[in-house]
PDB file of N, CA and C in Angstrom:
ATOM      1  N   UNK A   1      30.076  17.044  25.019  1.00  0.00           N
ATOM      2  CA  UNK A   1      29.208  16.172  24.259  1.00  0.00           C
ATOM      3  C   UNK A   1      28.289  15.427  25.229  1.00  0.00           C
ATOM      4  N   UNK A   2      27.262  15.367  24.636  1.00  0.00           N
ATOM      5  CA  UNK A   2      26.371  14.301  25.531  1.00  0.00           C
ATOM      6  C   UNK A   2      26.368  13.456  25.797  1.00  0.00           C
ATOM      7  N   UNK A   3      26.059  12.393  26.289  1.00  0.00           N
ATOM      8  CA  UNK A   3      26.183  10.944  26.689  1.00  0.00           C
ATOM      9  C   UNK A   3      24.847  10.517  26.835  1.00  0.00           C
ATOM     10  N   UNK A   4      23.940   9.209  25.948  1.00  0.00           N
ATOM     11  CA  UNK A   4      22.949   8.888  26.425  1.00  0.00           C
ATOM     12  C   UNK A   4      23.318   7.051  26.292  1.00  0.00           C
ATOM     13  N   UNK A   5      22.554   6.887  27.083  1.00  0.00           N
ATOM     14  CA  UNK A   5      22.836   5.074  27.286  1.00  0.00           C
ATOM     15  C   UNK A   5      21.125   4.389  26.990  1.00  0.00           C
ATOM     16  N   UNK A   6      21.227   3.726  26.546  1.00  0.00           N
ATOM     17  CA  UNK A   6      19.739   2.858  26.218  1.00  0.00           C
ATOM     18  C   UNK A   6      19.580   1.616  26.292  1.00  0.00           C
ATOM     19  N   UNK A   7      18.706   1.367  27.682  1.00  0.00           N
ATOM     20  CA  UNK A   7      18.981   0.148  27.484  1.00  0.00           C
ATOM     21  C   UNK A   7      17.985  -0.261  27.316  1.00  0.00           C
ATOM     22  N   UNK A   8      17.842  -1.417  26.064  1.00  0.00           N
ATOM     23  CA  UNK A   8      16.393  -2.393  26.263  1.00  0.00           C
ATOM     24  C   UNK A   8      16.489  -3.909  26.563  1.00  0.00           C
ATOM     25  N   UNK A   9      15.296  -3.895  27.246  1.00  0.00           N
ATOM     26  CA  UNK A   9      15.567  -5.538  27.471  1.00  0.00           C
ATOM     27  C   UNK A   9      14.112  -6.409  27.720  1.00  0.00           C
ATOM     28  N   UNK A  10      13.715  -5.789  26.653  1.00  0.00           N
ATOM     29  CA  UNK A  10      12.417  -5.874  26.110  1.00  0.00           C
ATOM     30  C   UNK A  10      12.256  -6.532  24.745  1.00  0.00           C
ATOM     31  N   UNK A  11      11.627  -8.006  24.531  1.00  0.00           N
ATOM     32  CA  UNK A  11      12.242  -8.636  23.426  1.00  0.00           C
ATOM     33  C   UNK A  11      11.792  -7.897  22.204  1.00  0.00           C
ATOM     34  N   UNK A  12      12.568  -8.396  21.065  1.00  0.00           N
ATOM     35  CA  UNK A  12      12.363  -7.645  19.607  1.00  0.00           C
ATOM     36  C   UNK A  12      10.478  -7.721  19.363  1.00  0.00           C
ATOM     37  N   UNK A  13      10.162  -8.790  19.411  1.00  0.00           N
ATOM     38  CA  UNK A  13       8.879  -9.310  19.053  1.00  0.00           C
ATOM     39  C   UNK A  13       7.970  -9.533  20.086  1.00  0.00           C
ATOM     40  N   UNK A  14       7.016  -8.903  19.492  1.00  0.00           N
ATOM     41  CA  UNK A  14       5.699  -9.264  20.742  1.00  0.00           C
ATOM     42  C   UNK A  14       5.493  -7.454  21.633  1.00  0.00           C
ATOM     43  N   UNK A  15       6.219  -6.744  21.417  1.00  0.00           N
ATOM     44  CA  UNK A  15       5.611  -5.963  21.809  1.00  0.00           C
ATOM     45  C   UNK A  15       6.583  -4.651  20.986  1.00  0.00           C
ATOM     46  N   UNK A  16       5.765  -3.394  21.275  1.00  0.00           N
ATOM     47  CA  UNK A  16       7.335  -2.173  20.274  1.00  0.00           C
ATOM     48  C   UNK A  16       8.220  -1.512  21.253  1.00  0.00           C
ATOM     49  N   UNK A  17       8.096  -1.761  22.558  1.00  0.00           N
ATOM     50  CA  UNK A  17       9.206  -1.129  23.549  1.00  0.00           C
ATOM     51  C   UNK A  17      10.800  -1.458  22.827  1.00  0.00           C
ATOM     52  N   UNK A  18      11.010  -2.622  21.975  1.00  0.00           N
ATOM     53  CA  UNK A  18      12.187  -2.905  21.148  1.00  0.00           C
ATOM     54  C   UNK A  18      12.396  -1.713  20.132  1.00  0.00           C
ATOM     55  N   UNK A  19      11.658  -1.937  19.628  1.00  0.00           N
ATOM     56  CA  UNK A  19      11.231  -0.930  18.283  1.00  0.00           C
ATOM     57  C   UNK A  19      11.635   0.707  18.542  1.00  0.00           C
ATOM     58  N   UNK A  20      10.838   0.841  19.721  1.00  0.00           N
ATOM     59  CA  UNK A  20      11.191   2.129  20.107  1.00  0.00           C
ATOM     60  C   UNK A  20      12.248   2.262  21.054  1.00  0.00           C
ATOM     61  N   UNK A  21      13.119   1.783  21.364  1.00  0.00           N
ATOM     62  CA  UNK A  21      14.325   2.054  21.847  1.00  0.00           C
ATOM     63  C   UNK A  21      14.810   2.238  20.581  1.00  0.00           C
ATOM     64  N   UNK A  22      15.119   1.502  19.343  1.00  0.00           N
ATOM     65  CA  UNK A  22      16.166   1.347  18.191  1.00  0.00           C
ATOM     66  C   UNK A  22      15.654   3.041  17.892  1.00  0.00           C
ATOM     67  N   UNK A  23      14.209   3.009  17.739  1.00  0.00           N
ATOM     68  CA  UNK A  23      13.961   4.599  16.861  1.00  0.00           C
ATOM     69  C   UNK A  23      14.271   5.728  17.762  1.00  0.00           C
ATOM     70  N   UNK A  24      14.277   5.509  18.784  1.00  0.00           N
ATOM     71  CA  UNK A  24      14.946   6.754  19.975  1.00  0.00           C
ATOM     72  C   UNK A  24      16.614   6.996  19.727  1.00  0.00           C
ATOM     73  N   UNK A  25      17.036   5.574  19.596  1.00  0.00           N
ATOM     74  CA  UNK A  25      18.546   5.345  19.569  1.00  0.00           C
ATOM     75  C   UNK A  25      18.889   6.091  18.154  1.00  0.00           C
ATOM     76  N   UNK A  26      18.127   5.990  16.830  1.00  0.00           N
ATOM     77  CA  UNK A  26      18.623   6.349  15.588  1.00  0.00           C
ATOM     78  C   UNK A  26      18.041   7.910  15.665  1.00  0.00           C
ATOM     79  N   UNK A  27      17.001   8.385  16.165  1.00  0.00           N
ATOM     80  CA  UNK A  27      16.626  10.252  16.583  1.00  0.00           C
ATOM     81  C   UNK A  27      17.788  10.930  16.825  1.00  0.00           C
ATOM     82  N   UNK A  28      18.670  10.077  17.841  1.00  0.00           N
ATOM     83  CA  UNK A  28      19.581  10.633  18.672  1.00  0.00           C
ATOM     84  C   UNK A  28      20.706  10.707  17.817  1.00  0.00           C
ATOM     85  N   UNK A  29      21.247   9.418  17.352  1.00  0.00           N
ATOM     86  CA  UNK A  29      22.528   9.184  16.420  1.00  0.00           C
ATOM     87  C   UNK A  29      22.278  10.305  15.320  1.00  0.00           C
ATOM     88  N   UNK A  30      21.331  10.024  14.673  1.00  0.00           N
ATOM     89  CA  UNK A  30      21.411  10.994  13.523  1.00  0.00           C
ATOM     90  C   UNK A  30      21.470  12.450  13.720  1.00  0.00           C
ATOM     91  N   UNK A  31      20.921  13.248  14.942  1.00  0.00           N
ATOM     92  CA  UNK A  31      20.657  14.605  15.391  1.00  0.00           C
ATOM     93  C   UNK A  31      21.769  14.996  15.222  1.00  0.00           C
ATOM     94  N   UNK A  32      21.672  16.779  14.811  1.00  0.00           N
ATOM     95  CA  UNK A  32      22.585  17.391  14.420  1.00  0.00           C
ATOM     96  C   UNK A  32      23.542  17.748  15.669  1.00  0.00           C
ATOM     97  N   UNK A  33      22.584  17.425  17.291  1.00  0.00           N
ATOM     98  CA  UNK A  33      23.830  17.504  18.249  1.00  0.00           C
ATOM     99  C   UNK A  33      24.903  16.741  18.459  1.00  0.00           C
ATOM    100  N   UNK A  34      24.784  15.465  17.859  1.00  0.00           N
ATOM    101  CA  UNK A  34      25.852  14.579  17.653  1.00  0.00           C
ATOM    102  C   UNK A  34      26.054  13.993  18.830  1.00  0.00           C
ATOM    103  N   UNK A  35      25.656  13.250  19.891  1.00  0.00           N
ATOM    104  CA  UNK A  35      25.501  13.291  21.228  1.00  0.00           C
ATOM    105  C   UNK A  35      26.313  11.486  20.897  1.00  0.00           C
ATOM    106  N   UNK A  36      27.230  11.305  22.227  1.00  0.00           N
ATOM    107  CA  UNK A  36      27.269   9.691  22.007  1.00  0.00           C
ATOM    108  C   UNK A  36      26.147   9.183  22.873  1.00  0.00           C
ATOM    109  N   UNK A  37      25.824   7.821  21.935  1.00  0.00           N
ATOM    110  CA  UNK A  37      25.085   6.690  22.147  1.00  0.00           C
ATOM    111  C   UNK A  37      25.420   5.728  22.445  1.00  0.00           C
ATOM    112  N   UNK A  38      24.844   5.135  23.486  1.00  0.00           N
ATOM    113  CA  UNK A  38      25.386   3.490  23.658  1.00  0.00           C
ATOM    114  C   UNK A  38      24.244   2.888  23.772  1.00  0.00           C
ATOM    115  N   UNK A  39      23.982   1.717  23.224  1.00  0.00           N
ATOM    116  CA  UNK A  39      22.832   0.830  23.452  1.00  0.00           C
ATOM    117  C   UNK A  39      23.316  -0.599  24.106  1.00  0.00           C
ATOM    118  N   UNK A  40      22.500  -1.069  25.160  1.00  0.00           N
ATOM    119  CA  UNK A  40      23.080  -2.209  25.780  1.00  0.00           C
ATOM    120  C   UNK A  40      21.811  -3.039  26.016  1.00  0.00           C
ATOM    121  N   UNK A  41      21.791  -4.305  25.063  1.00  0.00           N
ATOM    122  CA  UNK A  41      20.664  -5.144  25.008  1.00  0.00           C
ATOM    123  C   UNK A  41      20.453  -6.358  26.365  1.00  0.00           C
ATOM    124  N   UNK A  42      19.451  -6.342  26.899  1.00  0.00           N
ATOM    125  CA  UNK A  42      19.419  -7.187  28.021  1.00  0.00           C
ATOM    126  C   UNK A  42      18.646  -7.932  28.172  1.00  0.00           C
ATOM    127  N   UNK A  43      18.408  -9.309  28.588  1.00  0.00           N
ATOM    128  CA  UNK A  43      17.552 -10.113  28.785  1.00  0.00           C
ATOM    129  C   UNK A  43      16.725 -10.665  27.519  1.00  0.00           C
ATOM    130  N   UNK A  44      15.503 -10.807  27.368  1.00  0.00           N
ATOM    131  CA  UNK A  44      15.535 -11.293  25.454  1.00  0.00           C
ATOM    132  C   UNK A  44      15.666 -10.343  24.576  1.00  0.00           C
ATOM    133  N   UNK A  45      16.120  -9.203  24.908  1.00  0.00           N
ATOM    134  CA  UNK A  45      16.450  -8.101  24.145  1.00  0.00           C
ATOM    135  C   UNK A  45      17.860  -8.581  23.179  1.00  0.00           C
ATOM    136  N   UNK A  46      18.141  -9.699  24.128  1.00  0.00           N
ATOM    137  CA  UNK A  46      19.668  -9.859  23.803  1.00  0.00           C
ATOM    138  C   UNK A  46      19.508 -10.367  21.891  1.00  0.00           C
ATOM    139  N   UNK A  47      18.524 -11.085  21.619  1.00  0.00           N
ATOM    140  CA  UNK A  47      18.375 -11.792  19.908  1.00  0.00           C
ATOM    141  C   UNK A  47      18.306 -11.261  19.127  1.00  0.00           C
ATOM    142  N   UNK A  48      18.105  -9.362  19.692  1.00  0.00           N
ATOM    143  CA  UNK A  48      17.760  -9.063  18.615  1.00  0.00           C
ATOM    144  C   UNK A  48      19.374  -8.638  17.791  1.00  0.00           C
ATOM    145  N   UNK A  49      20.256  -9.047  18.189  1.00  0.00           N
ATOM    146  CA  UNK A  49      21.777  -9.056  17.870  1.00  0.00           C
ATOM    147  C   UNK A  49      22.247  -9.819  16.861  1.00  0.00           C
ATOM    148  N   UNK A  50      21.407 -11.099  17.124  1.00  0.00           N
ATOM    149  CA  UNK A  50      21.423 -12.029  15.905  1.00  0.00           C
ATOM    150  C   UNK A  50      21.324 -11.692  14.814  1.00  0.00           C
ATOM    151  N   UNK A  51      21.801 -11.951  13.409  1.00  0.00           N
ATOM    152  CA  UNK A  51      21.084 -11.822  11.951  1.00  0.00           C
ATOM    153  C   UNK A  51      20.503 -12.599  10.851  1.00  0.00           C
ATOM    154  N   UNK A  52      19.991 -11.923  10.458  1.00  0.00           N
ATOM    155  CA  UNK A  52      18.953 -12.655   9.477  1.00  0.00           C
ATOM    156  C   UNK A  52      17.853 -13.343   9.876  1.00  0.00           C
ATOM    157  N   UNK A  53      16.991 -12.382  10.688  1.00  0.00           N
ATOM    158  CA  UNK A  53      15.848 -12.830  11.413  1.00  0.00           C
ATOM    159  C   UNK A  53      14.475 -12.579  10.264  1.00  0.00           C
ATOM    160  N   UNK A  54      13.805 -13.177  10.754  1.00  0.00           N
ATOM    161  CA  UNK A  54      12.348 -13.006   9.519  1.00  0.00           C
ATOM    162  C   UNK A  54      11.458 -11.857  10.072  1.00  0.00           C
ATOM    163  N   UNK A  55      11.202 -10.297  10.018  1.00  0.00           N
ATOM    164  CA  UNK A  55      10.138 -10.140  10.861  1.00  0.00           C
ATOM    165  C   UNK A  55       8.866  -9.549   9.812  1.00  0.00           C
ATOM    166  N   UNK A  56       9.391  -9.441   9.122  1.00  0.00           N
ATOM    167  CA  UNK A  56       8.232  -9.074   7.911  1.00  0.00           C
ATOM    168  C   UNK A  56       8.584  -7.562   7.444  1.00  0.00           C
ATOM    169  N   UNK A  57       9.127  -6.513   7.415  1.00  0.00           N
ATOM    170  CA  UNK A  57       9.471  -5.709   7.413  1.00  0.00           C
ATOM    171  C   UNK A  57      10.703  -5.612   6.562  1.00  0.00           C
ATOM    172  N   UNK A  58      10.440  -4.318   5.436  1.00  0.00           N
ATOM    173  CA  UNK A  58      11.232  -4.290   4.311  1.00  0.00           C
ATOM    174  C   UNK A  58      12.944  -3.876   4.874  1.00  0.00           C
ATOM    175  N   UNK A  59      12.860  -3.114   6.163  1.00  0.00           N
ATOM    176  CA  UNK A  59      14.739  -3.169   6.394  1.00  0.00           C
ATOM    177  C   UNK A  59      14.731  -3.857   7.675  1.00  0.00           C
ATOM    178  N   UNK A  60      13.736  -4.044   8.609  1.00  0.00           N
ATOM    179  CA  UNK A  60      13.156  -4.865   9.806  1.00  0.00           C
ATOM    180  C   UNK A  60      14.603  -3.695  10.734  1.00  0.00           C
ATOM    181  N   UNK A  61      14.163  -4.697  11.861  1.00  0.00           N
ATOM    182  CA  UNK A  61      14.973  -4.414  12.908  1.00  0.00           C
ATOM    183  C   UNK A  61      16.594  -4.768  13.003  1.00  0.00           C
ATOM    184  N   UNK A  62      16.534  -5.430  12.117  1.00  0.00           N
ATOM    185  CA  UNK A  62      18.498  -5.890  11.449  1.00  0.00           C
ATOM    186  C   UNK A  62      18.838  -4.242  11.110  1.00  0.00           C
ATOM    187  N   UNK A  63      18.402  -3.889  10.080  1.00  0.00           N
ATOM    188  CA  UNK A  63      18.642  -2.521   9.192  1.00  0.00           C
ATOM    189  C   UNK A  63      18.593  -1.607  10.220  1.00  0.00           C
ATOM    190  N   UNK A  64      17.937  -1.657  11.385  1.00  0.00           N
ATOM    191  CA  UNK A  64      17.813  -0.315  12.326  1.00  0.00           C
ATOM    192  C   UNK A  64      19.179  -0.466  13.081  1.00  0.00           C
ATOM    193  N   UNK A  65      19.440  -2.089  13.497  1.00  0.00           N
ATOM    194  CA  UNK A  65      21.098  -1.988  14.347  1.00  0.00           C
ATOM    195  C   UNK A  65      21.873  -1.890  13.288  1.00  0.00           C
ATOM    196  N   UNK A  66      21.953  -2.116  12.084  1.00  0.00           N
ATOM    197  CA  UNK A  66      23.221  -1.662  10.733  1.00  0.00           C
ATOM    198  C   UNK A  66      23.162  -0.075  10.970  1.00  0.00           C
ATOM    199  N   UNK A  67      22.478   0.286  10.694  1.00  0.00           N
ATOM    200  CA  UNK A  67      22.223   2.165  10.901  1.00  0.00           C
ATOM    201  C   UNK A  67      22.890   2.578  12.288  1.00  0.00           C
ATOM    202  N   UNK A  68      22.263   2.360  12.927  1.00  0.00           N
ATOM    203  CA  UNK A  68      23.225   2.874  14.191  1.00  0.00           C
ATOM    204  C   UNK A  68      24.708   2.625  14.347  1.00  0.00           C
ATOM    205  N   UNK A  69      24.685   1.075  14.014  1.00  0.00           N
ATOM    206  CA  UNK A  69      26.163   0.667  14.191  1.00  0.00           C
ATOM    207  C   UNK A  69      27.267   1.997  13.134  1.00  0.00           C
ATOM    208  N   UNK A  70      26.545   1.857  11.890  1.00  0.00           N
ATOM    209  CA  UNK A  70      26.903   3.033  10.624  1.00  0.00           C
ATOM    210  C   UNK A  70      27.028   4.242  11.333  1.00  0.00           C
ATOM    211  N   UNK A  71      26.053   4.840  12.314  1.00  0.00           N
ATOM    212  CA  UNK A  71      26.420   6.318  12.884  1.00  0.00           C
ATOM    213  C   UNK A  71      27.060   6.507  14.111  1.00  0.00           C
ATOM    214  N   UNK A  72      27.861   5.055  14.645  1.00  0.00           N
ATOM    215  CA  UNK A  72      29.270   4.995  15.287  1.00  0.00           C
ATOM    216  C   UNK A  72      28.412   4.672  16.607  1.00  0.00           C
ATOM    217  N   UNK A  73      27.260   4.265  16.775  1.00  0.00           N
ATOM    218  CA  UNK A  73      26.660   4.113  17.875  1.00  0.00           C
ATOM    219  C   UNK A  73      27.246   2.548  18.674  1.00  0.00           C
ATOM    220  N   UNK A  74      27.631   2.321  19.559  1.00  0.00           N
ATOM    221  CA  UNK A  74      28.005   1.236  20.083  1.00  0.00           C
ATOM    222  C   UNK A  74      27.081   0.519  21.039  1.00  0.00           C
ATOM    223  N   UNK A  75      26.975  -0.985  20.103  1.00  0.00           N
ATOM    224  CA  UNK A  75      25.606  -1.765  20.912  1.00  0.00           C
ATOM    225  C   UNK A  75      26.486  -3.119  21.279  1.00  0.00           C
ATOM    226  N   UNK A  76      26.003  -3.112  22.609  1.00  0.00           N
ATOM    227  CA  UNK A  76      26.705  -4.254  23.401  1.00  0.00           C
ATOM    228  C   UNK A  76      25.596  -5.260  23.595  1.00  0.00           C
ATOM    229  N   UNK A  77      25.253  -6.503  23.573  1.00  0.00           N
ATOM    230  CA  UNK A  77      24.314  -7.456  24.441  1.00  0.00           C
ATOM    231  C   UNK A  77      25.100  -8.250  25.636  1.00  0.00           C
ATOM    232  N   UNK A  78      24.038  -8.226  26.730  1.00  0.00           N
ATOM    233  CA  UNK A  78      24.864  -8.462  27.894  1.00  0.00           C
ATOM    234  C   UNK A  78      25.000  -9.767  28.029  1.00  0.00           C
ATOM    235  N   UNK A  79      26.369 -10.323  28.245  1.00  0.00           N
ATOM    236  CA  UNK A  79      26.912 -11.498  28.174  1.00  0.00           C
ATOM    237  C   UNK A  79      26.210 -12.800  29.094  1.00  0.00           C
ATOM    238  N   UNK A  80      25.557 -12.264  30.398  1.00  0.00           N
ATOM    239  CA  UNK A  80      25.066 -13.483  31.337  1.00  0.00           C
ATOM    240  C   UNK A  80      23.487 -13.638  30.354  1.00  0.00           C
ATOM    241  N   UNK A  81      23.156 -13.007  29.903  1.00  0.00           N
ATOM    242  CA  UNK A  81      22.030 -13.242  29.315  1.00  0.00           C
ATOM    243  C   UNK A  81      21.933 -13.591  28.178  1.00  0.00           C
ATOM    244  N   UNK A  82      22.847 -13.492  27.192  1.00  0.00           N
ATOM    245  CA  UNK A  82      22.915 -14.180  26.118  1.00  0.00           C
ATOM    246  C   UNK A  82      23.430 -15.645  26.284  1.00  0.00           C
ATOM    247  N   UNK A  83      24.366 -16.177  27.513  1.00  0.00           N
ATOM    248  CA  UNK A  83      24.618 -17.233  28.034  1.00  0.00           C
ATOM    249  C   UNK A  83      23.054 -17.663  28.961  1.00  0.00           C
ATOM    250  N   UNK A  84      22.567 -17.360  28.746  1.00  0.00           N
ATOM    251  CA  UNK A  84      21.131 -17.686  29.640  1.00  0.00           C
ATOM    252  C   UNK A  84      19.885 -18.110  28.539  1.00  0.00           C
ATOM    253  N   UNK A  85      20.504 -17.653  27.192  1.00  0.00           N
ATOM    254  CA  UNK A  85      19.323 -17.936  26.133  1.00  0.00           C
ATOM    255  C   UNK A  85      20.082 -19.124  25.386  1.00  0.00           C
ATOM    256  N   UNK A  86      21.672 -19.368  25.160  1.00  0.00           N
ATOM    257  CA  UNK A  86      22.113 -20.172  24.529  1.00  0.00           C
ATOM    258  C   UNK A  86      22.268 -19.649  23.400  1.00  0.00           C
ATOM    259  N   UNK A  87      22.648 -17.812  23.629  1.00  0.00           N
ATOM    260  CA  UNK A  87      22.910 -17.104  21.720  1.00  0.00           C
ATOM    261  C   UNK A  87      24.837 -17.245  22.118  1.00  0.00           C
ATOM    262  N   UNK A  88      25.094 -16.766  23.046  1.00  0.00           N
ATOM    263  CA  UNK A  88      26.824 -15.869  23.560  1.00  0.00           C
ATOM    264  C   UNK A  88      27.774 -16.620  22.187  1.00  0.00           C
ATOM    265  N   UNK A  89      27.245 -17.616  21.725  1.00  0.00           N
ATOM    266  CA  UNK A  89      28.700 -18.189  20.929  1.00  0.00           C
ATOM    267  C   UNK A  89      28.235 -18.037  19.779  1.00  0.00           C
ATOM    268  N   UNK A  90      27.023 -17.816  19.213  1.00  0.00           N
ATOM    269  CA  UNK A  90      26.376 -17.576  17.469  1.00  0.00           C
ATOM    270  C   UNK A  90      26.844 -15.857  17.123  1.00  0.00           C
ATOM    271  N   UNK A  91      26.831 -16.074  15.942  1.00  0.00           N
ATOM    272  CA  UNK A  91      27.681 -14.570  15.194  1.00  0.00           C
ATOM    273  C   UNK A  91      26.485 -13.712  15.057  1.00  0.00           C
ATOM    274  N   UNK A  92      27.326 -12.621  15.592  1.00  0.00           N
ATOM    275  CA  UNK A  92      25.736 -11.276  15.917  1.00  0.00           C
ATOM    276  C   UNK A  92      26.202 -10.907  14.426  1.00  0.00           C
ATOM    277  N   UNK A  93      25.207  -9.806  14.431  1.00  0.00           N
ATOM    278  CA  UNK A  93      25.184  -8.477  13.058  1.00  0.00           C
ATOM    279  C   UNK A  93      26.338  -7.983  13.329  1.00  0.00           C
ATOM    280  N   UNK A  94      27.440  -7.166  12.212  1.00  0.00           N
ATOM    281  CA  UNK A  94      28.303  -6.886  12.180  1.00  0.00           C
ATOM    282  C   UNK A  94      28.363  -5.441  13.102  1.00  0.00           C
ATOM    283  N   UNK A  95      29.275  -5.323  14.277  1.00  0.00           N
ATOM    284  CA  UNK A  95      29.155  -4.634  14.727  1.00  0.00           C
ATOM    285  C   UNK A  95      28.634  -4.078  16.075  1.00  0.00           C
ATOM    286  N   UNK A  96      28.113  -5.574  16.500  1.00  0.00           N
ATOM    287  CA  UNK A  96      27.090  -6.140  17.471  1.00  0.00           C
ATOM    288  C   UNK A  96      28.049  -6.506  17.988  1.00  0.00           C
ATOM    289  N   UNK A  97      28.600  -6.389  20.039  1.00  0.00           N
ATOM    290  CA  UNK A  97      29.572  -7.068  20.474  1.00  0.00           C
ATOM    291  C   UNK A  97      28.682  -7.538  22.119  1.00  0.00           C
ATOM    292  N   UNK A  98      29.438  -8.985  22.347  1.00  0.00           N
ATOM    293  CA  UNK A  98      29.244  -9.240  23.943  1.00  0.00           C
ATOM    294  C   UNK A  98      29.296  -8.170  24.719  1.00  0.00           C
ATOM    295  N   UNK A  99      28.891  -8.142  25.438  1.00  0.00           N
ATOM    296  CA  UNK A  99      29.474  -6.955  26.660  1.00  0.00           C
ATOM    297  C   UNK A  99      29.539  -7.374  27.725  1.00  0.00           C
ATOM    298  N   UNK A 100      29.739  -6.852  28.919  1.00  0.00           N
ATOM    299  CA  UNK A 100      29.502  -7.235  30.232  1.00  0.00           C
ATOM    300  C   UNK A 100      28.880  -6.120  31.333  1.00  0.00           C
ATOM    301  N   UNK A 101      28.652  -7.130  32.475  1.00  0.00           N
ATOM    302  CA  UNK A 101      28.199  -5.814  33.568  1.00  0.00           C
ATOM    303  C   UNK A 101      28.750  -4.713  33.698  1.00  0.00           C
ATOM    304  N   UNK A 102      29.777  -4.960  34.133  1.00  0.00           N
ATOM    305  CA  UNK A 102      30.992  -3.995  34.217  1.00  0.00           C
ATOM    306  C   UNK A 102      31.085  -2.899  33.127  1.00  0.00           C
ATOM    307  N   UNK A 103      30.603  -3.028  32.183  1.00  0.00           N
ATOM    308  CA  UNK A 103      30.487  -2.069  30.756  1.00  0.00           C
ATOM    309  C   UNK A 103      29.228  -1.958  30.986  1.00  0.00           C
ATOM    310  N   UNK A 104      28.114  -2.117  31.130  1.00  0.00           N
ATOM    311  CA  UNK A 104      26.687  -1.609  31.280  1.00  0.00           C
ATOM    312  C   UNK A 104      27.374  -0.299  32.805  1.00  0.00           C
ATOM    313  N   UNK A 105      27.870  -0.824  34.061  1.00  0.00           N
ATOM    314  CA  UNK A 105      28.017   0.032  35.155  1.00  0.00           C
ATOM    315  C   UNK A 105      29.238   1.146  34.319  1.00  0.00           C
ATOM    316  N   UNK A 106      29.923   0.962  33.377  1.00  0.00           N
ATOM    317  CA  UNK A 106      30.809   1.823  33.473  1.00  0.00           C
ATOM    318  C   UNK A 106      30.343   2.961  32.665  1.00  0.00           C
ATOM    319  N   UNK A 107      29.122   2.519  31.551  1.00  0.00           N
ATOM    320  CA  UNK A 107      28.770   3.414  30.816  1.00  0.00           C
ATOM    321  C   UNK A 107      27.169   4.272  31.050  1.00  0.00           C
ATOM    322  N   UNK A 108      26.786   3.781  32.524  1.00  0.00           N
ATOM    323  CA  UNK A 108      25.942   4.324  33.268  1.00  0.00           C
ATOM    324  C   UNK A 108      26.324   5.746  33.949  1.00  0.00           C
ATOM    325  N   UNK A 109      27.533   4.922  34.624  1.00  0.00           N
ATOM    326  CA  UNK A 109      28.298   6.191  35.277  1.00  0.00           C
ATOM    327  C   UNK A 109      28.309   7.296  34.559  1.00  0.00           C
ATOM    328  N   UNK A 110      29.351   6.849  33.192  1.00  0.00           N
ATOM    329  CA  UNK A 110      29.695   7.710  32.685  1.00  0.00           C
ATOM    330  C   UNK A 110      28.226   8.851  31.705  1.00  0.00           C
ATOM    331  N   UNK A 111      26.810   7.919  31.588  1.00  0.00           N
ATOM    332  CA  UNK A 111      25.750   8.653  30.937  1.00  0.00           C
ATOM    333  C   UNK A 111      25.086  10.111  31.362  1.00  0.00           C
ATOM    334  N   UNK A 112      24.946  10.728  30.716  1.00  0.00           N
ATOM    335  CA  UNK A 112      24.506  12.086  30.835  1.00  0.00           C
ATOM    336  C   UNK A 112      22.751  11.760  31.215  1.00  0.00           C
ATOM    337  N   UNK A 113      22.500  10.837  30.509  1.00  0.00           N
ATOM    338  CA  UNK A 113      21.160  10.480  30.310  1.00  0.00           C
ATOM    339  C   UNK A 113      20.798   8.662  30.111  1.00  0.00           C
ATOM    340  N   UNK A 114      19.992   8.153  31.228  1.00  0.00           N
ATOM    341  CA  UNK A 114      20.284   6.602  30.786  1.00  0.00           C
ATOM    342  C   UNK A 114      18.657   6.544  30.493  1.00  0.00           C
ATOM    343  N   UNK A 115      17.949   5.698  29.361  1.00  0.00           N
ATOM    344  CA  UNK A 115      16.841   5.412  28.753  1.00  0.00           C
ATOM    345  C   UNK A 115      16.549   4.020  28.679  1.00  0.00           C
ATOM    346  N   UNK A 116      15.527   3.723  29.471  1.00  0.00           N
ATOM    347  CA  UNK A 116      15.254   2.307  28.740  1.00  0.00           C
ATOM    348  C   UNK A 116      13.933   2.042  28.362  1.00  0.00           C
ATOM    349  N   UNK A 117      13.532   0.539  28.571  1.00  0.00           N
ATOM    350  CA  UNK A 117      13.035   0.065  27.196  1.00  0.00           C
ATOM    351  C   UNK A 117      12.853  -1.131  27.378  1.00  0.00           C
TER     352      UNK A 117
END
């Protein structure tokens, strides 16, 4: 099986490098090769973990991490940086977990393919 890792850390808003990591991340999840995914949010990438954000958009960028999370894709936001924005202790989207360095390096190693964003 494949292994691809994605990381963005490129904030949700203000530009689509966010956008297009999530739609690279859901190409992949959904493909009939079935490849695992990991997404690991970094730096103000980290908010977009949060829920119930306003962005104007009928499933927005909430609905794109529900979908992935739904096709078993595992999204981590990295812990020194969510402690660096003042999110680490507010309740992400279901499915949305802290992570750490150590899990960004372990699932690098382990990537067939690392993407970012």
């Amino acid at each position: 099986m494949q292994k691809t890792l994605i990381i963005i850390h490129a904030a949700p808003y203000g530009s689509e490098r966010c956008l297009s990591g999530l739609r690279l991340a859901t190409a992949l999840a959904g493909s009939d090769a079935k490849p695992e995914v990991k997404v690991f949010l970094m730096s103000d990438a980290t908010v977009l973990g949060l829920p119930n954000q306003q962005d104007g958009a009928t499933n927005g960028l909430q609905g794109m991490v529900e979908t992935l999370v739904n096709h078993g894709v595992q999204i981590r936001s990295c812990r020194t940086c969510a402690l660096a924005r003042g999110i680490a202790e507010l309740p992400l989207i279901p499915g949305v977990s802290i992570g750490t360095l150590v899990e960004l390096a372990e699932a690098t190693l382990a990537a067939d393919k690392v993407v970012t964003f």
